[in-house]
Protein backbone atom coordinates (compact mmCIF):
# COMPACT_ATOMS: atom_id res chain seq x y z
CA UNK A 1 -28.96 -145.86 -107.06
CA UNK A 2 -28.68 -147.06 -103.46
CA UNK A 3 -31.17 -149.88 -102.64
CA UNK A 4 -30.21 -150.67 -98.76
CA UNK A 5 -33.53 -148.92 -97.65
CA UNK A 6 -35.18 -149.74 -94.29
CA UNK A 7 -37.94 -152.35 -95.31
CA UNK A 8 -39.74 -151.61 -92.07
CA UNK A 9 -40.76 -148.47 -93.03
CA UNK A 10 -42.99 -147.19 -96.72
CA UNK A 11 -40.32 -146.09 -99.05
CA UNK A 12 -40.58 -142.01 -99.14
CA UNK A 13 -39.86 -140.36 -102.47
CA UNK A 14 -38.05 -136.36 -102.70
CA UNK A 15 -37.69 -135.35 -105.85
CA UNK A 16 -36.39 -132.07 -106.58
CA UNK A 17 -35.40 -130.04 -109.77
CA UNK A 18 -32.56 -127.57 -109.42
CA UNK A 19 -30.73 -124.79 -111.65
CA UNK A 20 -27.54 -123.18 -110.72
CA UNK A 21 -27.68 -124.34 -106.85
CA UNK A 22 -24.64 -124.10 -106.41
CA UNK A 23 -24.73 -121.55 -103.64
CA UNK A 24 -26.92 -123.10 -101.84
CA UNK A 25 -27.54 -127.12 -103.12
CA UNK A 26 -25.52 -128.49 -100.36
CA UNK A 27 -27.98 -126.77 -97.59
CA UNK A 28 -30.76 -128.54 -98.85
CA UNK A 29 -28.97 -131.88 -99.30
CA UNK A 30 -28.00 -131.82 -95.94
CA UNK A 31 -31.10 -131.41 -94.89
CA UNK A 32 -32.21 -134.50 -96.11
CA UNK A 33 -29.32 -136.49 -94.63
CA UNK A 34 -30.30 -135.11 -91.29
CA UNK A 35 -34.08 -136.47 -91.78
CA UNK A 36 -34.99 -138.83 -88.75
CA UNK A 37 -36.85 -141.08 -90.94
CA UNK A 38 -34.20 -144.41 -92.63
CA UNK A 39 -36.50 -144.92 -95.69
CA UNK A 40 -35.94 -142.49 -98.17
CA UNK A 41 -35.26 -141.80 -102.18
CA UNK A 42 -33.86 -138.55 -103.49
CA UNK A 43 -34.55 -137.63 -106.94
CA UNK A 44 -32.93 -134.61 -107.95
CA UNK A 45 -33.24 -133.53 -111.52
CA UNK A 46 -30.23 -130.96 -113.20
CA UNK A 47 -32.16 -128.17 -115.10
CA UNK A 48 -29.42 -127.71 -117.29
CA UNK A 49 -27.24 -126.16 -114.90
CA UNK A 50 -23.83 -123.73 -116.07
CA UNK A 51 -22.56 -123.59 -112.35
CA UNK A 52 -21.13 -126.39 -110.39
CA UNK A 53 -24.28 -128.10 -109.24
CA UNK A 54 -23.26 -131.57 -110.77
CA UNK A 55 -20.30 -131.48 -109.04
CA UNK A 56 -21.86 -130.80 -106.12
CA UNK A 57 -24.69 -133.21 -106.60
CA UNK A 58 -22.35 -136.19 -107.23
CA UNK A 59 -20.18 -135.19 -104.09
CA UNK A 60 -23.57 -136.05 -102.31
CA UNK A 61 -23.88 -139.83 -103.81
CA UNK A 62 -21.47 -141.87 -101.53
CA UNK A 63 -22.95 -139.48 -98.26
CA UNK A 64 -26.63 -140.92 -99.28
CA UNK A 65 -25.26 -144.24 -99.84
CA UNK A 66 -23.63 -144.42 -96.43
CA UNK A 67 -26.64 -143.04 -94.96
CA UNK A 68 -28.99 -145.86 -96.48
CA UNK A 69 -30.89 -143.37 -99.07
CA UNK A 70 -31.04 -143.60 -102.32
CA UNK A 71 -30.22 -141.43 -104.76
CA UNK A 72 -30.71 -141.09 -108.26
CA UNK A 73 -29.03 -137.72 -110.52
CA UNK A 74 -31.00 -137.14 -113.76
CA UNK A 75 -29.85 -134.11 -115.77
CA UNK A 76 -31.64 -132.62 -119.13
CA UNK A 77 -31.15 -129.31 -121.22
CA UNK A 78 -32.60 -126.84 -119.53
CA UNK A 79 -36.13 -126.71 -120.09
CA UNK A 80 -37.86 -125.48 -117.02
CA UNK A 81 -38.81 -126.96 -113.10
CA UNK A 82 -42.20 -128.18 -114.63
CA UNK A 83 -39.90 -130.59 -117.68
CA UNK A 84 -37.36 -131.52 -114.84
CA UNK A 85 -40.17 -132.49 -112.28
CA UNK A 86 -41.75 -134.60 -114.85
CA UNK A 87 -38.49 -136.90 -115.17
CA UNK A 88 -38.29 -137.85 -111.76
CA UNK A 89 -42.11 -138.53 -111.65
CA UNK A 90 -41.54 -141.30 -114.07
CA UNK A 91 -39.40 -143.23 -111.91
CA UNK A 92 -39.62 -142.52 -108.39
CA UNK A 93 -40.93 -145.71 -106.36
CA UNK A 94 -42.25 -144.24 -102.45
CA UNK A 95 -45.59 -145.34 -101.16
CA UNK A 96 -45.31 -141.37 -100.60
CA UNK A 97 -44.08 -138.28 -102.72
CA UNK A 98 -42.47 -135.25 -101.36
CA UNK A 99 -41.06 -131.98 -104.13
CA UNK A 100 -38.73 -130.06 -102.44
CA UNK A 101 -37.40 -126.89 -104.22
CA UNK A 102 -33.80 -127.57 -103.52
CA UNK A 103 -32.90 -123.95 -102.10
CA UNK A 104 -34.79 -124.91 -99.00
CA UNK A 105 -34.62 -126.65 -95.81
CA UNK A 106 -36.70 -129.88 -94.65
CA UNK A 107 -37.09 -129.94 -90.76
CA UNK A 108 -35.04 -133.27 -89.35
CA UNK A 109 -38.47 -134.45 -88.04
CA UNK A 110 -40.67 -133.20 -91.41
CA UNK A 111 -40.62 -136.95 -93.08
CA UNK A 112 -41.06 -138.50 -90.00
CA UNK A 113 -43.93 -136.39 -88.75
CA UNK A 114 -45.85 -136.01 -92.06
CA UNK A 115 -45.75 -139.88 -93.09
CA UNK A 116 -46.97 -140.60 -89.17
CA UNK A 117 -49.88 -138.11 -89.73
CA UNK A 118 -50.93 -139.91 -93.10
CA UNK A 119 -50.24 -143.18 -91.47
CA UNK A 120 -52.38 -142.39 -88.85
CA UNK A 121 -54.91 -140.53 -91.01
CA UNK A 122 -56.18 -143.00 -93.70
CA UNK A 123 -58.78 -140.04 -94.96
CA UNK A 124 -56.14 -137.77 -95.92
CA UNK A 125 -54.03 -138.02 -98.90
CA UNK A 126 -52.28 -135.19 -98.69
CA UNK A 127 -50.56 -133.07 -95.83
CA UNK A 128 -48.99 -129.63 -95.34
CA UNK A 129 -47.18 -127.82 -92.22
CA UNK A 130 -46.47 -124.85 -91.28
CA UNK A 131 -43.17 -123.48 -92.83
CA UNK A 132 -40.76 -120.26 -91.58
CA UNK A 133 -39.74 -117.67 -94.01
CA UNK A 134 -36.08 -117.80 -93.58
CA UNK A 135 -34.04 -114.29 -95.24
CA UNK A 136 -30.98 -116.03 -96.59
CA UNK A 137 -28.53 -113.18 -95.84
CA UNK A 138 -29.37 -112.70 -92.41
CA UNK A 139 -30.50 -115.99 -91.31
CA UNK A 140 -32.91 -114.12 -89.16
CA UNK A 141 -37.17 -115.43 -89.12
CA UNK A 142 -39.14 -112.87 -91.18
CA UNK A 143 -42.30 -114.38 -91.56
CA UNK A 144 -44.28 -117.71 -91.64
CA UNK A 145 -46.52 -119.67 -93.95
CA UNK A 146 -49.39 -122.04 -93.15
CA UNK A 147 -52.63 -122.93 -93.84
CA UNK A 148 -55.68 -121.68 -90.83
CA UNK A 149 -58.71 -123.64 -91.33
CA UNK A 150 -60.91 -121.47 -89.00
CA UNK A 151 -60.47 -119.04 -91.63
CA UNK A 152 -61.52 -121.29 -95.05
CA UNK A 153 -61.78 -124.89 -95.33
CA UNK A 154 -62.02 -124.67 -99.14
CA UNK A 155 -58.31 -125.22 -100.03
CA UNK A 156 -58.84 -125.86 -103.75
CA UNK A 157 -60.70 -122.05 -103.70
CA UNK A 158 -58.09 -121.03 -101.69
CA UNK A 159 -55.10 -122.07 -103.72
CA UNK A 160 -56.38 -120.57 -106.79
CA UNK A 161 -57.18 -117.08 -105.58
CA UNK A 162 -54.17 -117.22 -103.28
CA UNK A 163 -55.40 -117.13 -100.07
CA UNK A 164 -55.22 -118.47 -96.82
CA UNK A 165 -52.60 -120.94 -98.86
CA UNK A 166 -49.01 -121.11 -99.38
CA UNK A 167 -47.06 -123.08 -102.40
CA UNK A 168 -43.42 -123.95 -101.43
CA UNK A 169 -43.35 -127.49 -101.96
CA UNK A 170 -42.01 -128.35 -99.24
CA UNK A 171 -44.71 -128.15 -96.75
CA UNK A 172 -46.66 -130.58 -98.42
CA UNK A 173 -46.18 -134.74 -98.66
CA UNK A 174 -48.88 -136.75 -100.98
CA UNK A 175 -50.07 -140.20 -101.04
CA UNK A 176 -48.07 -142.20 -104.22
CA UNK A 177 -51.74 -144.33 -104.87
CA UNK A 178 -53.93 -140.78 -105.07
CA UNK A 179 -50.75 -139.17 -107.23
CA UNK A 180 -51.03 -142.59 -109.48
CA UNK A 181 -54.80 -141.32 -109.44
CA UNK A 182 -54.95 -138.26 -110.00
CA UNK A 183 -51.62 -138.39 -113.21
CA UNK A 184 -51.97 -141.78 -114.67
CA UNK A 185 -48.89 -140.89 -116.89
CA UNK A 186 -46.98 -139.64 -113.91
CA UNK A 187 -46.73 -136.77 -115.24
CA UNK A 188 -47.70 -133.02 -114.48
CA UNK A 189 -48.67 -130.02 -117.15
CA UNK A 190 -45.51 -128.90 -118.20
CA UNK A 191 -45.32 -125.37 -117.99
CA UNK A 192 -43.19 -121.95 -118.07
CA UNK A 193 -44.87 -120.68 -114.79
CA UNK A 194 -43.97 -123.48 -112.60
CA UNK A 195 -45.02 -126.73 -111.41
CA UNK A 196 -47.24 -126.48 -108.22
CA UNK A 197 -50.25 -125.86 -108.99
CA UNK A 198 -50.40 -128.72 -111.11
CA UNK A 199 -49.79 -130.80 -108.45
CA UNK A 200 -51.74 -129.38 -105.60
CA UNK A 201 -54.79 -127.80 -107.50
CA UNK A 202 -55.90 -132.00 -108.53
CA UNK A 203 -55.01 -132.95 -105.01
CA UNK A 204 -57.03 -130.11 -103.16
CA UNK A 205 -60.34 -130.55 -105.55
CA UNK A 206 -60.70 -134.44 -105.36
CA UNK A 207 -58.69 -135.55 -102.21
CA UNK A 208 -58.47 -134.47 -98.35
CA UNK A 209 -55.87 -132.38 -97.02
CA UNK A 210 -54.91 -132.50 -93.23
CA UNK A 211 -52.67 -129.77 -91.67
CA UNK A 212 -49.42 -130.49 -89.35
CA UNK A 213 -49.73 -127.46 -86.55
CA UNK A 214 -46.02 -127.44 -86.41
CA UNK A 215 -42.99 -125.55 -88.48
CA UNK A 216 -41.20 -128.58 -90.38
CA UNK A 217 -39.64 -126.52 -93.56
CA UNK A 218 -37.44 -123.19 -93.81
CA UNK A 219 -38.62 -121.39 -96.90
CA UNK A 220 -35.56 -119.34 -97.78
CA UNK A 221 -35.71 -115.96 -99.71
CA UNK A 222 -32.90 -114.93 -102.11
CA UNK A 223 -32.21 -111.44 -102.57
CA UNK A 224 -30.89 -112.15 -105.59
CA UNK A 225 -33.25 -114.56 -107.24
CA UNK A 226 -35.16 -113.76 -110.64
CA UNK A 227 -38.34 -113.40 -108.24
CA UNK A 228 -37.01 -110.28 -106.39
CA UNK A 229 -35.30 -108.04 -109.07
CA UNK A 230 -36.77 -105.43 -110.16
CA UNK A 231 -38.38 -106.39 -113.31
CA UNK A 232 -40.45 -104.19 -116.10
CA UNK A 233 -44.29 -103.82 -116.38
CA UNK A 234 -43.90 -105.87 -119.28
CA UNK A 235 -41.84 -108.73 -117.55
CA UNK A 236 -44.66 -108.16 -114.68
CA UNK A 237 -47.56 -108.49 -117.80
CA UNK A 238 -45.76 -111.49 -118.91
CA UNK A 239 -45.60 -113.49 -115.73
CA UNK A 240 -49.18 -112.85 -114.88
CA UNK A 241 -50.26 -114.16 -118.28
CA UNK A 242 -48.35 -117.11 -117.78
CA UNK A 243 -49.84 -117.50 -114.22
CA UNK A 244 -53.26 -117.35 -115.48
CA UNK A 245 -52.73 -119.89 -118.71
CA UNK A 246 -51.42 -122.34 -116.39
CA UNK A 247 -54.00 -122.25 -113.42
CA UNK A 248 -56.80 -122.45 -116.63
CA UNK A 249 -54.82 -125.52 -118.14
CA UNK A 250 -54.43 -127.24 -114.52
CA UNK A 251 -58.80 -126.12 -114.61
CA UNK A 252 -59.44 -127.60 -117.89
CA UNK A 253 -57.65 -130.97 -116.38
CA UNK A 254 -59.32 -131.52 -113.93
CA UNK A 255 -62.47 -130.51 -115.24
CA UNK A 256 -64.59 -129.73 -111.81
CA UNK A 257 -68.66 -129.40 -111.68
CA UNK A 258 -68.59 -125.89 -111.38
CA UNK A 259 -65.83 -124.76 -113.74
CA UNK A 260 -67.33 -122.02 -115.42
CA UNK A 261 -67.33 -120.89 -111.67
CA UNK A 262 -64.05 -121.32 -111.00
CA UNK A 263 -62.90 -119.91 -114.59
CA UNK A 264 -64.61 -117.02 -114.11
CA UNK A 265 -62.77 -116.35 -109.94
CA UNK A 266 -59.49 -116.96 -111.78
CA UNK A 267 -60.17 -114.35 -114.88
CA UNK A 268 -61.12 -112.02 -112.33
CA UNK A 269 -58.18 -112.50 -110.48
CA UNK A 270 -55.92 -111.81 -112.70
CA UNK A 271 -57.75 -108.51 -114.23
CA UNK A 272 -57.53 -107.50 -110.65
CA UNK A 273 -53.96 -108.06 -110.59
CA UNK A 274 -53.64 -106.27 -113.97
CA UNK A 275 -55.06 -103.04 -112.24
CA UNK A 276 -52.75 -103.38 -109.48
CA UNK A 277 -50.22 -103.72 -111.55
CA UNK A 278 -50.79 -100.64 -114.20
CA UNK A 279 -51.66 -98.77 -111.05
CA UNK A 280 -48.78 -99.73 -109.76
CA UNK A 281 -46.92 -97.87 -112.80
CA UNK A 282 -48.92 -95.04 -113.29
CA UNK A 283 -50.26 -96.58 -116.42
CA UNK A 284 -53.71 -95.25 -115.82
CA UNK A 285 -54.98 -95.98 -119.11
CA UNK A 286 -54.10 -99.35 -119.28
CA UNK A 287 -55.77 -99.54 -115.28
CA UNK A 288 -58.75 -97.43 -116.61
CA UNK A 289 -59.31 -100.75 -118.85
CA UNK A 290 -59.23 -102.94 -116.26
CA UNK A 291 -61.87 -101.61 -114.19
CA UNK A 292 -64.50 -100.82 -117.19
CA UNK A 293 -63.82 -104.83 -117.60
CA UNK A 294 -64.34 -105.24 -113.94
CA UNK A 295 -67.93 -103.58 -114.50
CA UNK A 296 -68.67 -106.04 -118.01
CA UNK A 297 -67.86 -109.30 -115.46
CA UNK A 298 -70.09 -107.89 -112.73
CA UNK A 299 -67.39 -107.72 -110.28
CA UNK A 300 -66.64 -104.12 -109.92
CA UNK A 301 -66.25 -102.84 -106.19
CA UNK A 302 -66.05 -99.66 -104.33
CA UNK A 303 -62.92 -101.08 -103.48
CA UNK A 304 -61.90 -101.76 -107.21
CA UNK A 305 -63.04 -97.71 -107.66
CA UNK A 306 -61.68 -95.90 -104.61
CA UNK A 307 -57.89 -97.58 -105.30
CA UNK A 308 -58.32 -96.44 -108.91
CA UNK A 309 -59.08 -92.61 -107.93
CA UNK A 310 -56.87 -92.32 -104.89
CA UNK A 311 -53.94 -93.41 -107.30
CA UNK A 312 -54.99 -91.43 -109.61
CA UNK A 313 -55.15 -87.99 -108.01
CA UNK A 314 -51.84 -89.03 -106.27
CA UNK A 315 -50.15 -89.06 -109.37
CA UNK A 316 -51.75 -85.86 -110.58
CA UNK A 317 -50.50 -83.70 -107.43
CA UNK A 318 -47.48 -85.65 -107.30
């Protein structure tokens, strides 16, 4: 690992799991090359990758080293982003921490910008920006993310029901002394459904978040990623189980005053996405059960009943 940093500046920390990058690994490394900030670690973590990401990865070591970074390629057995994270978490060494998903794009001015705001800002320890949804085959703007406080200021609420909120990684940047807080063991739930929440759901209950009004990260979508195939009702049931155990794991750690509240809001959640989903499928039996448990919780709504019978009928004149 490089160690010719810029001792002028706090050391900032990227680490980054990947598997099978190859198509687009180099993107996002030369996106961090092209950062405007000269203090800067890259951790990136091989998930067990069959493609030609090492080779890629290691092409990378002598451009970081000329550029003043350092760098530091761990590889495991592939085990998951949540296992892979956790690696680099043990050893990274920035007075702030960055986690990238390495099929995206940082800004040239996103380091730069976010440790100035948190610099400036000794009440927040943590920081997001606004992000552009970039469609990978056309190259073309389709959308945005970001965070509008004039709508809710209750971003732990928000992130667990999923609204007003976004997750790619790379709009946010975190304080290394809160993270040190907040995951003594430097390390995160390790999980099948990701490793975000774990992360940001700790961060957004017992620390301050400040927003950047600016677009300093390209989220990219991939056609042909797992997360936009066409997968079964099953696969669908599957994923939202997983969802749900996780976000009531990341609950049970950090054990808030209300949590029977905010176990409750997330069981509801996903029953509601349950119904969606069987509705979704014509599986009217299945959605039928979903809104009887609706009524048992006390959260049924006209809503909740009117999508169930419109559906319904549809599918009988169909």
């Amino acid at each position: 690992m490089s160690t010719d940093f810029n001792v002028n500046l706090p050391l900032v920390s990227i680490v980054s799991p990947c598997y099978n990058g190859a198509s687009y690994l180099g993107r996002f490394l030369d996106s961090v090359l092209a950062q405007t900030y000269d203090n800067i670690e890259l951790i990136i973590i091989n998930d067990g990758s069959t493609d030609q990401t090492e080779e890629i990865i290691r092409s990378y070591e002598s451009k970081f080293e000329l550029r003043g970074y350092g760098f530091h390629y761990m590889f495991q057995e592939n085990q998951g982003p949540s296992v892979a994270i956790n690696k680099g978490l043990k050893v990274f060494s920035g007075s702030f921490l960055t986690w990238p998903d390495s099929d995206d794009v940082l800004h040239p001015d996103n380091i730069t910008k976010k440790v100035n705001f948190l610099q400036t800002n000794q009440q927040f320890d943590m920081v997001v920006c606004k992000s552009r949804i970039i469609d990978e085959q056309t190259l073309t703007v389709v959308g945005s993310l970001e965070r509008n406080p004039t709508v809710s200021d209750d971003l732990f609420e928000d992130l667990i029901i999923e609204r007003n909120v976004y997750f790619a990684p790379g709009g946010y940047m975190v304080r290394s002394c809160a993270f040190f807080v907040l995951f003594p063991t430097r390390s995160i739930i390790e999980h099948k459904a990701g490793q975000n929440w774990q992360i940001l759901l700790p961060f957004a209950y017992y620390k301050k978040c400040g927003i950047i009004d600016e677009f300093l990260f390209d989220y990219y979508l991939r056609h042909g990623s797992h997360s936009r195939k066409e997968i079964s009702e099953f696969e669908l049931l599957t994923k939202l189980s997983n969802h749900e155990s996780l976000l009531l794991k990341v609950l049970d750690y950090i054990n808030p005053v209300n949590f029977e509240y905010y176990r409750q809001m997330i069981k509801v959640k996903y029953v509601r996405r349950r119904l969606m989903l069987f509705l979704s499928h014509s599986n009217y039996k299945s959605a039928f059960k979903e809104l009887f448990l609706l009524l048992k919780l006390g959260k049924l709504t006209g809503y909740d009943v009117k999508k169930f019978v419109r559906v319904w009928i549809t599918g009988i004149f169909r």
